[in-house]
PDB file of N, CA and C in Angstrom:
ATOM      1  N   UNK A   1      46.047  71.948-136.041  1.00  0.00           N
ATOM      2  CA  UNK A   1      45.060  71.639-135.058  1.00  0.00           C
ATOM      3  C   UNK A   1      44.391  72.939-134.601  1.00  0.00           C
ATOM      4  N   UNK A   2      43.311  73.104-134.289  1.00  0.00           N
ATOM      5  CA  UNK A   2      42.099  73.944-134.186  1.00  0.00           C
ATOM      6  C   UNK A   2      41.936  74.224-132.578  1.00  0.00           C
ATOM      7  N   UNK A   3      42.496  75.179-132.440  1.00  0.00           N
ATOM      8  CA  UNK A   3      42.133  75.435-130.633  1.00  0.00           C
ATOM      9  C   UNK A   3      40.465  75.829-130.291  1.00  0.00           C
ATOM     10  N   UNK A   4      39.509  75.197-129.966  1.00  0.00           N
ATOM     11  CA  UNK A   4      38.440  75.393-129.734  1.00  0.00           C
ATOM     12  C   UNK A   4      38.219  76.853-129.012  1.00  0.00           C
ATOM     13  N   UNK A   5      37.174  77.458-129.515  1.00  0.00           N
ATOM     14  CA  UNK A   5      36.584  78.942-129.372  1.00  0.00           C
ATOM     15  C   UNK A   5      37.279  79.258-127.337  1.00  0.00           C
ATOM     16  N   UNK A   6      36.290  78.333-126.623  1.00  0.00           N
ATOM     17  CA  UNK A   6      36.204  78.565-125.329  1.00  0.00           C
ATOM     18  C   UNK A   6      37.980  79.086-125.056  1.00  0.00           C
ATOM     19  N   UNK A   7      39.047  77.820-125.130  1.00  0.00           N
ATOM     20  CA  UNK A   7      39.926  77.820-124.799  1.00  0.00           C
ATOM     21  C   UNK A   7      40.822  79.303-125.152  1.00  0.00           C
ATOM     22  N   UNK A   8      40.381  80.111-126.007  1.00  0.00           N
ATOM     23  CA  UNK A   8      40.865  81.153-126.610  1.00  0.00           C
ATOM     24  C   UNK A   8      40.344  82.266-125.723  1.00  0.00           C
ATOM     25  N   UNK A   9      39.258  82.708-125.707  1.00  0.00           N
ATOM     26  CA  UNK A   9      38.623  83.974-124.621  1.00  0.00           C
ATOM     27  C   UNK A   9      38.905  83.861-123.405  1.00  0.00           C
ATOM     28  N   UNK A  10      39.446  84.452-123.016  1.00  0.00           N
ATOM     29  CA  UNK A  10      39.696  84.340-121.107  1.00  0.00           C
ATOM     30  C   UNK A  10      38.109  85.423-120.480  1.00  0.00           C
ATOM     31  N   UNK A  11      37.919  85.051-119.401  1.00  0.00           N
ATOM     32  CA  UNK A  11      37.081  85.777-118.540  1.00  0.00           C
ATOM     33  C   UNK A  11      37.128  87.255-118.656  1.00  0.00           C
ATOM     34  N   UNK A  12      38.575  87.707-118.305  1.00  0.00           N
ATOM     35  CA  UNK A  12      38.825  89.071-118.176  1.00  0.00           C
ATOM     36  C   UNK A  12      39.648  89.567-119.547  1.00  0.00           C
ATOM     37  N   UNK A  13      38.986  89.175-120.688  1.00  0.00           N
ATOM     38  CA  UNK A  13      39.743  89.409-121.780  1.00  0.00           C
ATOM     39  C   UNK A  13      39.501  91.036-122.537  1.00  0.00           C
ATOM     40  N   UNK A  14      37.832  91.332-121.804  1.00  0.00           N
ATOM     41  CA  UNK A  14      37.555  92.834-122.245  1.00  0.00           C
ATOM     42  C   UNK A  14      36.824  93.474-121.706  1.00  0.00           C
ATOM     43  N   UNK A  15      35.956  94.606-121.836  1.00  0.00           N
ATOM     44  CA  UNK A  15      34.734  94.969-121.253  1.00  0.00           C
ATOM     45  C   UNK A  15      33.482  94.468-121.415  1.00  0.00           C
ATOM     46  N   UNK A  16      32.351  94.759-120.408  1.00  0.00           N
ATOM     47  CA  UNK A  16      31.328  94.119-121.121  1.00  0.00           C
ATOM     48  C   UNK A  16      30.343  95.254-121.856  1.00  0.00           C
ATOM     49  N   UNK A  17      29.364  95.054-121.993  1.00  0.00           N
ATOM     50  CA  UNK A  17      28.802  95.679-122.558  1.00  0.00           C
ATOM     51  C   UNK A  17      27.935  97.074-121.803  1.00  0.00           C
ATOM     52  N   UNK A  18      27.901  97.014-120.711  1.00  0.00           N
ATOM     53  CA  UNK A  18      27.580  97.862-119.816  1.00  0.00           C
ATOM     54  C   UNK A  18      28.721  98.872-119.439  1.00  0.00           C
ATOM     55  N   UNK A  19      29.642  98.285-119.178  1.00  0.00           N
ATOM     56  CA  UNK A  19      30.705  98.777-118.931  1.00  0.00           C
ATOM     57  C   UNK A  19      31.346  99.896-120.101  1.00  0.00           C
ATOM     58  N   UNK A  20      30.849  99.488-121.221  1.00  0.00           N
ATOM     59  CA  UNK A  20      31.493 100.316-122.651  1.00  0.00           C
ATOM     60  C   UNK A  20      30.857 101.139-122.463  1.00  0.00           C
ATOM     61  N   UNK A  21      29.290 101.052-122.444  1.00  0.00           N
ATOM     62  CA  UNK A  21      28.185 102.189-122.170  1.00  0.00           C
ATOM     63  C   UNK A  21      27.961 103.438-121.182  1.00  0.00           C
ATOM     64  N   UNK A  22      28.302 102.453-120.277  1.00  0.00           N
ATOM     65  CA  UNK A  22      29.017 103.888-118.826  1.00  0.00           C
ATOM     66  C   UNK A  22      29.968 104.480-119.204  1.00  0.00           C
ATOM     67  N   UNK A  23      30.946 104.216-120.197  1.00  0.00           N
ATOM     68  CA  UNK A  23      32.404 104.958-120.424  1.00  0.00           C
ATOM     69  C   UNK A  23      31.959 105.932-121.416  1.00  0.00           C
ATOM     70  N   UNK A  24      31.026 105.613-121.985  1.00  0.00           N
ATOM     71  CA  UNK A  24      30.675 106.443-123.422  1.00  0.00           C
ATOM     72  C   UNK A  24      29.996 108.137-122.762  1.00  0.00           C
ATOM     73  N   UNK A  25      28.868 107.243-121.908  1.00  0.00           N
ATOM     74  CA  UNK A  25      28.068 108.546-121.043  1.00  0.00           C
ATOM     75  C   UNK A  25      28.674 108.976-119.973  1.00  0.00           C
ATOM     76  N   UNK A  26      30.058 108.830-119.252  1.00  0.00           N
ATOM     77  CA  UNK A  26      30.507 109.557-118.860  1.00  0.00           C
ATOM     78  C   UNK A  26      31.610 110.606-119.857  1.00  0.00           C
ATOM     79  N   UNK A  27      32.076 109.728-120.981  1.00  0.00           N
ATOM     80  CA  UNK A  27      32.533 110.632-121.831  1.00  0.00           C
ATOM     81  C   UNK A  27      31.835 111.528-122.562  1.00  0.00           C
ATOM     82  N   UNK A  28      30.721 111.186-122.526  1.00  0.00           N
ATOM     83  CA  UNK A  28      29.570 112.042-123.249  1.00  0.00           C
ATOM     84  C   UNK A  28      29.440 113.235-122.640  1.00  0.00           C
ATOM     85  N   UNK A  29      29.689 113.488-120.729  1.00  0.00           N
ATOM     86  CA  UNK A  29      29.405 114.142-119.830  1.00  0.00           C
ATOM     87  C   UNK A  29      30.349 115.208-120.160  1.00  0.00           C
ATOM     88  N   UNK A  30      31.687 114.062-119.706  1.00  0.00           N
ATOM     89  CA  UNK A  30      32.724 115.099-119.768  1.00  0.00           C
ATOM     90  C   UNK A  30      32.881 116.484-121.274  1.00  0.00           C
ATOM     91  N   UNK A  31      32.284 115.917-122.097  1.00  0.00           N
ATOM     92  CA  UNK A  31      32.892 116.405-123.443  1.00  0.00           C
ATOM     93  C   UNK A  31      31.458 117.513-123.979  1.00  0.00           C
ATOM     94  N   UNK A  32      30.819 117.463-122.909  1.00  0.00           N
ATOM     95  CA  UNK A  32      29.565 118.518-122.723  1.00  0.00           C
ATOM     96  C   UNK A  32      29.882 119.164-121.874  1.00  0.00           C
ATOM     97  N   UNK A  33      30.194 119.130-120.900  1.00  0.00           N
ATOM     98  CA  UNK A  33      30.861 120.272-120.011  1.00  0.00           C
ATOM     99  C   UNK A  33      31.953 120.936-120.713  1.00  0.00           C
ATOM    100  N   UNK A  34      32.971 120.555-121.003  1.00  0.00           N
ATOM    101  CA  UNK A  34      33.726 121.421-121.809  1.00  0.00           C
ATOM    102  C   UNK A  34      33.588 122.008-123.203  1.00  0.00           C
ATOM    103  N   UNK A  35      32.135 121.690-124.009  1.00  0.00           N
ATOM    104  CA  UNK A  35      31.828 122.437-124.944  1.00  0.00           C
ATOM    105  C   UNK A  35      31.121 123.456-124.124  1.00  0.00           C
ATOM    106  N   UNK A  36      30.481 123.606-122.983  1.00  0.00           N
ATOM    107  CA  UNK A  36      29.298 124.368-122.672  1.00  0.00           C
ATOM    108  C   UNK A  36      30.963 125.171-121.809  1.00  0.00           C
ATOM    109  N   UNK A  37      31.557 125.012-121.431  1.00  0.00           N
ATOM    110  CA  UNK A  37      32.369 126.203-120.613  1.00  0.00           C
ATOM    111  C   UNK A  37      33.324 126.657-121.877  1.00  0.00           C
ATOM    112  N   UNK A  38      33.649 126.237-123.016  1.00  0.00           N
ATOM    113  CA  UNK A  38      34.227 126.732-124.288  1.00  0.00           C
ATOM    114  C   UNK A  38      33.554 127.633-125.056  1.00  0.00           C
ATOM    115  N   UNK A  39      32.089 127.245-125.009  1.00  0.00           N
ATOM    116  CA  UNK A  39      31.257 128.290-125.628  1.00  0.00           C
ATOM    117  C   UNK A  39      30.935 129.360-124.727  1.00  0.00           C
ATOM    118  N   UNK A  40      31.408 129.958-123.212  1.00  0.00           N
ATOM    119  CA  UNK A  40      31.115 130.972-122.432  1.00  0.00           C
ATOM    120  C   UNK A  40      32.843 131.737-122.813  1.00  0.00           C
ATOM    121  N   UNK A  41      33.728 131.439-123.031  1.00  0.00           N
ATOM    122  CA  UNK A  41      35.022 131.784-122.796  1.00  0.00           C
ATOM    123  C   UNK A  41      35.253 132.201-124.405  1.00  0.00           C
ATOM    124  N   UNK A  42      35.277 131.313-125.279  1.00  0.00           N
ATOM    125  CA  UNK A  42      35.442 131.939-126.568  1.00  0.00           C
ATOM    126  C   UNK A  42      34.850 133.359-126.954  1.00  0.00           C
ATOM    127  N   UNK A  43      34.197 133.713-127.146  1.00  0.00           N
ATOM    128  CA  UNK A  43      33.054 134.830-127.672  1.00  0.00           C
ATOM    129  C   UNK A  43      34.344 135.985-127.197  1.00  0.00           C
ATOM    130  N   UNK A  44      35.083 135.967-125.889  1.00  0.00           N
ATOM    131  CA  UNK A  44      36.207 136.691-125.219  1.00  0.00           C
ATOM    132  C   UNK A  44      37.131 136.391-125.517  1.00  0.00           C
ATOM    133  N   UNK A  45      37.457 135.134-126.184  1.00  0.00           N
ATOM    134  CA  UNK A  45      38.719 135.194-126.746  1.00  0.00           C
ATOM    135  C   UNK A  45      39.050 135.982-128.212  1.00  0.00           C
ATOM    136  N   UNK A  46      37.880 135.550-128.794  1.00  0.00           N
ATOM    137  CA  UNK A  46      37.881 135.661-130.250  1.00  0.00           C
ATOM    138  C   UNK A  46      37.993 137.480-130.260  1.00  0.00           C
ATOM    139  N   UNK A  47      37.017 138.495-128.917  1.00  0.00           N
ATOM    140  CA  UNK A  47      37.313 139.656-128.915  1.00  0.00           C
ATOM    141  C   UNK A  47      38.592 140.502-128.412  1.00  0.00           C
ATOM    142  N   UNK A  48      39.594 139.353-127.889  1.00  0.00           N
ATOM    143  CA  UNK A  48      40.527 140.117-128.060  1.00  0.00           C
ATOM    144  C   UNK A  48      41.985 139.732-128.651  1.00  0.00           C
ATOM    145  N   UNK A  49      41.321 138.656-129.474  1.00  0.00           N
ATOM    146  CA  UNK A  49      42.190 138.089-130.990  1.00  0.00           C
ATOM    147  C   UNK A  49      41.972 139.390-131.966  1.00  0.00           C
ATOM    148  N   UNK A  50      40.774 139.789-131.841  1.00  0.00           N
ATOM    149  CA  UNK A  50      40.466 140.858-132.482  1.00  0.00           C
ATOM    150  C   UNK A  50      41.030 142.272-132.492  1.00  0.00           C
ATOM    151  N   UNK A  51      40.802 142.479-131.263  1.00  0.00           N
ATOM    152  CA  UNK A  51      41.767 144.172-130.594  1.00  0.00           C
ATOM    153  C   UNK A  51      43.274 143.471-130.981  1.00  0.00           C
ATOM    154  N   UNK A  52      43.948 142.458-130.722  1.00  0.00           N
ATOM    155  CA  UNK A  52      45.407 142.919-131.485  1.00  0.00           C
ATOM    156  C   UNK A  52      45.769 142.687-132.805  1.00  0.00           C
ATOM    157  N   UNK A  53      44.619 142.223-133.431  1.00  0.00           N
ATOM    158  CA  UNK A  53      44.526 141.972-135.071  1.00  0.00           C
ATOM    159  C   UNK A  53      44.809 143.649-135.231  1.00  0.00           C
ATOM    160  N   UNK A  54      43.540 144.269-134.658  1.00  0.00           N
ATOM    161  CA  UNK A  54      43.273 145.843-135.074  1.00  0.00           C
ATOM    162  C   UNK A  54      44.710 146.757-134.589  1.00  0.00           C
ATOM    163  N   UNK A  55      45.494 146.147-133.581  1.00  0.00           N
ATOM    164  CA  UNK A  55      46.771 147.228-133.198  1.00  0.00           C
ATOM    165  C   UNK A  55      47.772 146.999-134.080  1.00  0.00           C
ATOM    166  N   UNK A  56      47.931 145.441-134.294  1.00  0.00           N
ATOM    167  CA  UNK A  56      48.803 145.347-135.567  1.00  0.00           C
ATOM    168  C   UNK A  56      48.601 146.102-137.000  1.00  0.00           C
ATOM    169  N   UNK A  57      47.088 146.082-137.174  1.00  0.00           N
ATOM    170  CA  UNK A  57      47.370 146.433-138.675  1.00  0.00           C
ATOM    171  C   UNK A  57      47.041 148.534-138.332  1.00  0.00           C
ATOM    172  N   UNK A  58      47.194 148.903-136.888  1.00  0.00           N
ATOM    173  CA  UNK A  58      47.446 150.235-136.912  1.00  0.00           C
ATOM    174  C   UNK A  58      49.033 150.550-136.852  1.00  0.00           C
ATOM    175  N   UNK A  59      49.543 149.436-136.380  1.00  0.00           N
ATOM    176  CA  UNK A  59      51.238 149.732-136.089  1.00  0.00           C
ATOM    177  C   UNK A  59      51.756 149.178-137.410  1.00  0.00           C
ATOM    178  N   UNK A  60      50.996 148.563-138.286  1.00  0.00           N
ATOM    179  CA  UNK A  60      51.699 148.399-140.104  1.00  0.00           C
ATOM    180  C   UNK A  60      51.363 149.968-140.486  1.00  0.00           C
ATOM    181  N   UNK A  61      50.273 150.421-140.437  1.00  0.00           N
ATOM    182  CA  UNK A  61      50.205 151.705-140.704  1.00  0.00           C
ATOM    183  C   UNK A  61      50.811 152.939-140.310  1.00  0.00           C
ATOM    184  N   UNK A  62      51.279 152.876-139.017  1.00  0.00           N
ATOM    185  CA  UNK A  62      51.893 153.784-138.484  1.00  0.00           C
ATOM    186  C   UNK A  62      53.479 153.830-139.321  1.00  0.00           C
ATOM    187  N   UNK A  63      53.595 152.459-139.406  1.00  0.00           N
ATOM    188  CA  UNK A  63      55.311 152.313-140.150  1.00  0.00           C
ATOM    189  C   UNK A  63      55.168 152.394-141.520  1.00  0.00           C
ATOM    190  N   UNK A  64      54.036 152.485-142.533  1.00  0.00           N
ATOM    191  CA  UNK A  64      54.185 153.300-143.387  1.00  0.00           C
ATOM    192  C   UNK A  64      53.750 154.832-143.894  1.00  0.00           C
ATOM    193  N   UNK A  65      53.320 155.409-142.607  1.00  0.00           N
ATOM    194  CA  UNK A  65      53.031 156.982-142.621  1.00  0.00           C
ATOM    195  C   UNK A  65      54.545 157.392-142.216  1.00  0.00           C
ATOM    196  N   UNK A  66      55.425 156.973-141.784  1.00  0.00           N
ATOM    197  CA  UNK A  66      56.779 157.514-141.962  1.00  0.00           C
ATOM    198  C   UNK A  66      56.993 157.691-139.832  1.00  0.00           C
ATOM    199  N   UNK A  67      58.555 157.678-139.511  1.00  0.00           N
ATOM    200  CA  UNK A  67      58.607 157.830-138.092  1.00  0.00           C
ATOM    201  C   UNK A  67      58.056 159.241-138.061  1.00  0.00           C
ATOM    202  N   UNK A  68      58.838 159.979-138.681  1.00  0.00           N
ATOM    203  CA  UNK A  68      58.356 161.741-138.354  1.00  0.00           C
ATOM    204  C   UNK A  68      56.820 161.712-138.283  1.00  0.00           C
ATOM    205  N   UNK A  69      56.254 161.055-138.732  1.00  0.00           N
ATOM    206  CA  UNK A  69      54.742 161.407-138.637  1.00  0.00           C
ATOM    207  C   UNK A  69      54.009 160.573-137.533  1.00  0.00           C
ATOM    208  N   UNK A  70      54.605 159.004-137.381  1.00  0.00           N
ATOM    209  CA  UNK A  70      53.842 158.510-136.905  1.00  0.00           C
ATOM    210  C   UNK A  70      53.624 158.782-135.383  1.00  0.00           C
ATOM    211  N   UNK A  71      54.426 159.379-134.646  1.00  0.00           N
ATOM    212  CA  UNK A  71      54.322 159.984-133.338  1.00  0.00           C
ATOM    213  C   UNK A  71      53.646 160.863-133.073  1.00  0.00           C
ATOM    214  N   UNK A  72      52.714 161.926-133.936  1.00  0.00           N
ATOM    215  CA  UNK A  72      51.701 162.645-134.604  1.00  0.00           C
ATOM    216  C   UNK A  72      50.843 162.005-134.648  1.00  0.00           C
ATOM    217  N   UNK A  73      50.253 161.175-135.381  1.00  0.00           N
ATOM    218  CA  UNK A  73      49.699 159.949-135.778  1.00  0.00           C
ATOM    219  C   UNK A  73      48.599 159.376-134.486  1.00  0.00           C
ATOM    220  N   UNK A  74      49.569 159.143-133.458  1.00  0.00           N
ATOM    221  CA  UNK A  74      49.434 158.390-132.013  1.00  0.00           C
ATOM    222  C   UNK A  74      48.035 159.472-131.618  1.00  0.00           C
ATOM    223  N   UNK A  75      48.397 160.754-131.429  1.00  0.00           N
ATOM    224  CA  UNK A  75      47.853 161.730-130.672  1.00  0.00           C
ATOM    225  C   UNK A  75      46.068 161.241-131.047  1.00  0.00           C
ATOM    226  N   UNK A  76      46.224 160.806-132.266  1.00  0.00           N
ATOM    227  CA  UNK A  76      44.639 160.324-132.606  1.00  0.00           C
ATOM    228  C   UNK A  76      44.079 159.319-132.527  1.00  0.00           C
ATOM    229  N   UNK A  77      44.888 158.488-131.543  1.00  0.00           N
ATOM    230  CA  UNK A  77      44.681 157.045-130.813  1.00  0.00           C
ATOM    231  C   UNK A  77      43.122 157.550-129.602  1.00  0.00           C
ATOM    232  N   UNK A  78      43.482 158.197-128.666  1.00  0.00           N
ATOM    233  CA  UNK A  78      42.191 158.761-127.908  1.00  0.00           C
ATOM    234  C   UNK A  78      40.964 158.800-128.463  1.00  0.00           C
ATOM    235  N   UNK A  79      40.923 159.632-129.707  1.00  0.00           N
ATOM    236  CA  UNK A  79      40.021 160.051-130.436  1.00  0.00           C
ATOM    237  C   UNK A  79      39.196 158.643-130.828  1.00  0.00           C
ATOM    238  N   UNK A  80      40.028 158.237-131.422  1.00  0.00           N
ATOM    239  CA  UNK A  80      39.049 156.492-131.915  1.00  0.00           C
ATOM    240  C   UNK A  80      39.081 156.122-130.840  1.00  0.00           C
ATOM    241  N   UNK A  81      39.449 155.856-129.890  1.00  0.00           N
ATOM    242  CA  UNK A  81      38.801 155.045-128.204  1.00  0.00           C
ATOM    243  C   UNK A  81      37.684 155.879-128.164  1.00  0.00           C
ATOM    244  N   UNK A  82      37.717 157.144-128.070  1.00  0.00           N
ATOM    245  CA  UNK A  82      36.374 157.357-126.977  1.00  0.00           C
ATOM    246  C   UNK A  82      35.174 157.323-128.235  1.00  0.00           C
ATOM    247  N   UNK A  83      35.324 157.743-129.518  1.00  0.00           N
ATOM    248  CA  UNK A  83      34.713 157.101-130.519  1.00  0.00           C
ATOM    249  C   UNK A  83      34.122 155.705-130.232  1.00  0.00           C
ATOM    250  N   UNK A  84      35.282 155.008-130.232  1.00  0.00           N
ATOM    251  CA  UNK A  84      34.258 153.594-130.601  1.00  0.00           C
ATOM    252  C   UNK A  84      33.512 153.155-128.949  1.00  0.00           C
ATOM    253  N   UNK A  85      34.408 153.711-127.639  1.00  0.00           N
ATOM    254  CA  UNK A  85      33.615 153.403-126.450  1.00  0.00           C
ATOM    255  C   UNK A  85      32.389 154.034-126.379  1.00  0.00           C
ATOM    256  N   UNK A  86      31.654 155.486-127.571  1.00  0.00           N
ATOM    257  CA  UNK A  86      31.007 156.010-127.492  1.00  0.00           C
ATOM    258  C   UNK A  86      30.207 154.861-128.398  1.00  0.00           C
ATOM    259  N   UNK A  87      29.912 154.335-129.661  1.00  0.00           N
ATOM    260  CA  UNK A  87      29.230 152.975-129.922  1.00  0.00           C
ATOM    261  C   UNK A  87      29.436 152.363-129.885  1.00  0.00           C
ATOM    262  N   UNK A  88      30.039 151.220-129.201  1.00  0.00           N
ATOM    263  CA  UNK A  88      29.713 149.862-128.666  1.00  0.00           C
ATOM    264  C   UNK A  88      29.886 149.759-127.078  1.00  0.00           C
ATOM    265  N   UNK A  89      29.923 150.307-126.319  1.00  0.00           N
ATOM    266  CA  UNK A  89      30.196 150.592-124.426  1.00  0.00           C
ATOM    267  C   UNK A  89      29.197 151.522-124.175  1.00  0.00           C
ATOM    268  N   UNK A  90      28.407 152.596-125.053  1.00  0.00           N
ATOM    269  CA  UNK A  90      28.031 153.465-124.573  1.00  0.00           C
ATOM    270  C   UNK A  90      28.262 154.400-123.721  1.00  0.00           C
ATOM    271  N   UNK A  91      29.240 154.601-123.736  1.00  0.00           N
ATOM    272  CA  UNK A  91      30.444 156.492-123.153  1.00  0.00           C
ATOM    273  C   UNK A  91      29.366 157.157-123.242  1.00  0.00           C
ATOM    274  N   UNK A  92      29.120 158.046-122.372  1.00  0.00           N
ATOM    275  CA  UNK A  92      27.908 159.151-122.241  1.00  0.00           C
ATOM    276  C   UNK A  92      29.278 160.188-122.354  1.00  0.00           C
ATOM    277  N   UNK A  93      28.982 161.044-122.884  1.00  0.00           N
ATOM    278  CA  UNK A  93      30.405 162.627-123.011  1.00  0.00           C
ATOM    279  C   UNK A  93      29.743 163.496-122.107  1.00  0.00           C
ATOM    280  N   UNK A  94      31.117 164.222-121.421  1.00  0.00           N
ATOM    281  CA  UNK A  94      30.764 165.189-120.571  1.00  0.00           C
ATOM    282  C   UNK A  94      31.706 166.292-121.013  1.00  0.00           C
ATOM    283  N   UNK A  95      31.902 167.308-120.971  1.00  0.00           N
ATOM    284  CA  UNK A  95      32.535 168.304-121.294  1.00  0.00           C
ATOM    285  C   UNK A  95      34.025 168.272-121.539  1.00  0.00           C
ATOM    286  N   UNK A  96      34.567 167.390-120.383  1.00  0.00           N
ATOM    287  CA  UNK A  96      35.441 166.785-120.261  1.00  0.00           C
ATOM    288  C   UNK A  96      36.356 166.559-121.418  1.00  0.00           C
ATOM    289  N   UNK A  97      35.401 165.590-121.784  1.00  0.00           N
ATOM    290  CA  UNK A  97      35.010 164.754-122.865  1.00  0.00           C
ATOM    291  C   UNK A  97      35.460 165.257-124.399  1.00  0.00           C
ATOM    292  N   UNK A  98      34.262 166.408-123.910  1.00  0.00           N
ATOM    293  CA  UNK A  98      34.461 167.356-125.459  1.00  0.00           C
ATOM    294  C   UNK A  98      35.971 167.732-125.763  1.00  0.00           C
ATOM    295  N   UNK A  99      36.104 168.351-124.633  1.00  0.00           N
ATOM    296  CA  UNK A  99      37.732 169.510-124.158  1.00  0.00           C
ATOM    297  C   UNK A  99      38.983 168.497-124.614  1.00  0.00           C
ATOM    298  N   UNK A 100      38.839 167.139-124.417  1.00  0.00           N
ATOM    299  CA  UNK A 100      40.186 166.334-124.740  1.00  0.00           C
ATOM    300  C   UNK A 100      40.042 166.419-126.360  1.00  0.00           C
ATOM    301  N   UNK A 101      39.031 165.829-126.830  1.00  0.00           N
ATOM    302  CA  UNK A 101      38.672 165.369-128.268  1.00  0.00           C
ATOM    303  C   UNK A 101      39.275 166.917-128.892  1.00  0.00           C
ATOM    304  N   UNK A 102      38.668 168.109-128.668  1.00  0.00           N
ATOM    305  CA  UNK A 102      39.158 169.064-128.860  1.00  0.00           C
ATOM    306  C   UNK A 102      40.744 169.369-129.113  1.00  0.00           C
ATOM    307  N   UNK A 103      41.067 169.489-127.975  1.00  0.00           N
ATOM    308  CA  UNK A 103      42.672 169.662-127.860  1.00  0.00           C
ATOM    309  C   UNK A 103      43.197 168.399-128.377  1.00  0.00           C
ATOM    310  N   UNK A 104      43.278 167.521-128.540  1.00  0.00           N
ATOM    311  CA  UNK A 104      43.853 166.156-129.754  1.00  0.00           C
ATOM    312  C   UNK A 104      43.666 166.737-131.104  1.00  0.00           C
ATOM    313  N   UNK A 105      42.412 167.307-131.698  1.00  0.00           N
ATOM    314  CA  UNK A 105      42.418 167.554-132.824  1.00  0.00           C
ATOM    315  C   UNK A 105      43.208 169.150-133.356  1.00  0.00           C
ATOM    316  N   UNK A 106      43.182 169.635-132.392  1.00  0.00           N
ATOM    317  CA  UNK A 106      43.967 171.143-131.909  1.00  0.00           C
ATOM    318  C   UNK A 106      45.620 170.521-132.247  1.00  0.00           C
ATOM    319  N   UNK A 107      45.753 169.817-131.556  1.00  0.00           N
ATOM    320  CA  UNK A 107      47.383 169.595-131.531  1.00  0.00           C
ATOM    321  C   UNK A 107      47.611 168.816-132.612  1.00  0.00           C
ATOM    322  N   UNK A 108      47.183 168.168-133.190  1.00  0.00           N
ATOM    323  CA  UNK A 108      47.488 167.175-134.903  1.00  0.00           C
ATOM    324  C   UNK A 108      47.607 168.191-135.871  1.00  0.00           C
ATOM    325  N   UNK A 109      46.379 168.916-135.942  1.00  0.00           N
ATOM    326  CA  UNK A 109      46.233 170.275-136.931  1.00  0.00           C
ATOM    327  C   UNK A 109      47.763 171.233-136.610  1.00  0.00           C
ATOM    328  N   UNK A 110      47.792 171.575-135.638  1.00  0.00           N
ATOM    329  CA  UNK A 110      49.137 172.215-135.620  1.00  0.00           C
ATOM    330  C   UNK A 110      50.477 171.668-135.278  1.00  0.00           C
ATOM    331  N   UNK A 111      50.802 169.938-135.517  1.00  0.00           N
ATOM    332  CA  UNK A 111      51.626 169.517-135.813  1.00  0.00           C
ATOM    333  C   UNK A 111      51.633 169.293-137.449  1.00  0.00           C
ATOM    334  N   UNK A 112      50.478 168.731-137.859  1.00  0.00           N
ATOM    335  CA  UNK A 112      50.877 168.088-138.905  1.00  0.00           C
ATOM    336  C   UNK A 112      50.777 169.700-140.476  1.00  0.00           C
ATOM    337  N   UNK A 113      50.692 170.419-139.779  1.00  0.00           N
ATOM    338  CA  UNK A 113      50.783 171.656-140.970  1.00  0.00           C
ATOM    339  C   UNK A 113      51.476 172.317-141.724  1.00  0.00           C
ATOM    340  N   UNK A 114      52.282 171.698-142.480  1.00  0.00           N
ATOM    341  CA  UNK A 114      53.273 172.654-143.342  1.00  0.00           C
ATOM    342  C   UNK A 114      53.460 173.592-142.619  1.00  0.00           C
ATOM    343  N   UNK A 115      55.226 173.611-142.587  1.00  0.00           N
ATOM    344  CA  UNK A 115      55.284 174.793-141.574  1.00  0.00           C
ATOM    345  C   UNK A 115      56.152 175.739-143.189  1.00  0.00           C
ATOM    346  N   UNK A 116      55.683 177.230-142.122  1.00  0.00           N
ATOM    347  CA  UNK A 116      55.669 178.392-143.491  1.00  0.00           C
ATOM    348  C   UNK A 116      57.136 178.269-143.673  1.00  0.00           C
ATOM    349  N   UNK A 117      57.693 178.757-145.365  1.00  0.00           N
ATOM    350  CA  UNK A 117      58.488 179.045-145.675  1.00  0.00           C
ATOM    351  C   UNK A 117      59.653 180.694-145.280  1.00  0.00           C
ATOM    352  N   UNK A 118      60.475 180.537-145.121  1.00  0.00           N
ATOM    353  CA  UNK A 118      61.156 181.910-144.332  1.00  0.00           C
ATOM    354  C   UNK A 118      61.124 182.951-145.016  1.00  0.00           C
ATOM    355  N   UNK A 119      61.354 182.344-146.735  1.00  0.00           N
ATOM    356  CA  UNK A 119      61.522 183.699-147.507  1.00  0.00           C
ATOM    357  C   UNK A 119      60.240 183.894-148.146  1.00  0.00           C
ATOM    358  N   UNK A 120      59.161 183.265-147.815  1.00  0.00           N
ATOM    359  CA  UNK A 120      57.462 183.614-148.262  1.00  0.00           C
ATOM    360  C   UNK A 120      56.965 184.362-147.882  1.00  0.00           C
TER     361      UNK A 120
END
């Protein structure tokens, strides 16, 4: 036996059609606001996914220049900061400036130099 259509649908059986439509454009709302505050925040994430991409693959390097060296090594960490803050931050140098870069490259040169033989 065949239960007729009516007897099957209740009143409050779903949404109507207005009702689906408001849910859509408020989901529409919601899911635009959080692309538009995802696209202000990423651009900063992704730059400093980046800076520890770059420390890792200096601390793989450091561990294969050897321990004795790599503490040597470090002293030329400054040098590439004020380097790269000098193109992309724009670092203006002041004497200062010069005098560190100086003495970093002063002190590597006379760490990392074959030291003389006794009976040479």
């Amino acid at each position: 036996m065949m239960v007729p259509m009516r007897r099957r649908c209740h009143p409050e059986a779903g949404f109507t059609l207005i009702e689906t439509i408001v849910a859509l454009a408020l989901m529409g709302l919601v899911l635009s606001a959080l692309a538009s505050i995802t696209a202000e925040w990423l651009p900063n994430w992704n730059h400093g996914v980046d800076r520890i991409q770059r420390s890792e693959v200096i601390g793989i390097a450091l561990q294969r220049i050897g321990a004795e060296r790599a503490g040597y090594a470090n002293a030329a960490i400054p040098i590439v900061a004020v380097l790269m803050s000098t193109c992309f931050e724009g670092l203006r140098w002041h004497a200062a400036t010069a005098c560190g870069i100086f003495l970093c490259v002063a002190g590597n040169f006379l760490v990392l130099r074959r030291p003389a033989r006794p009976g040479a």
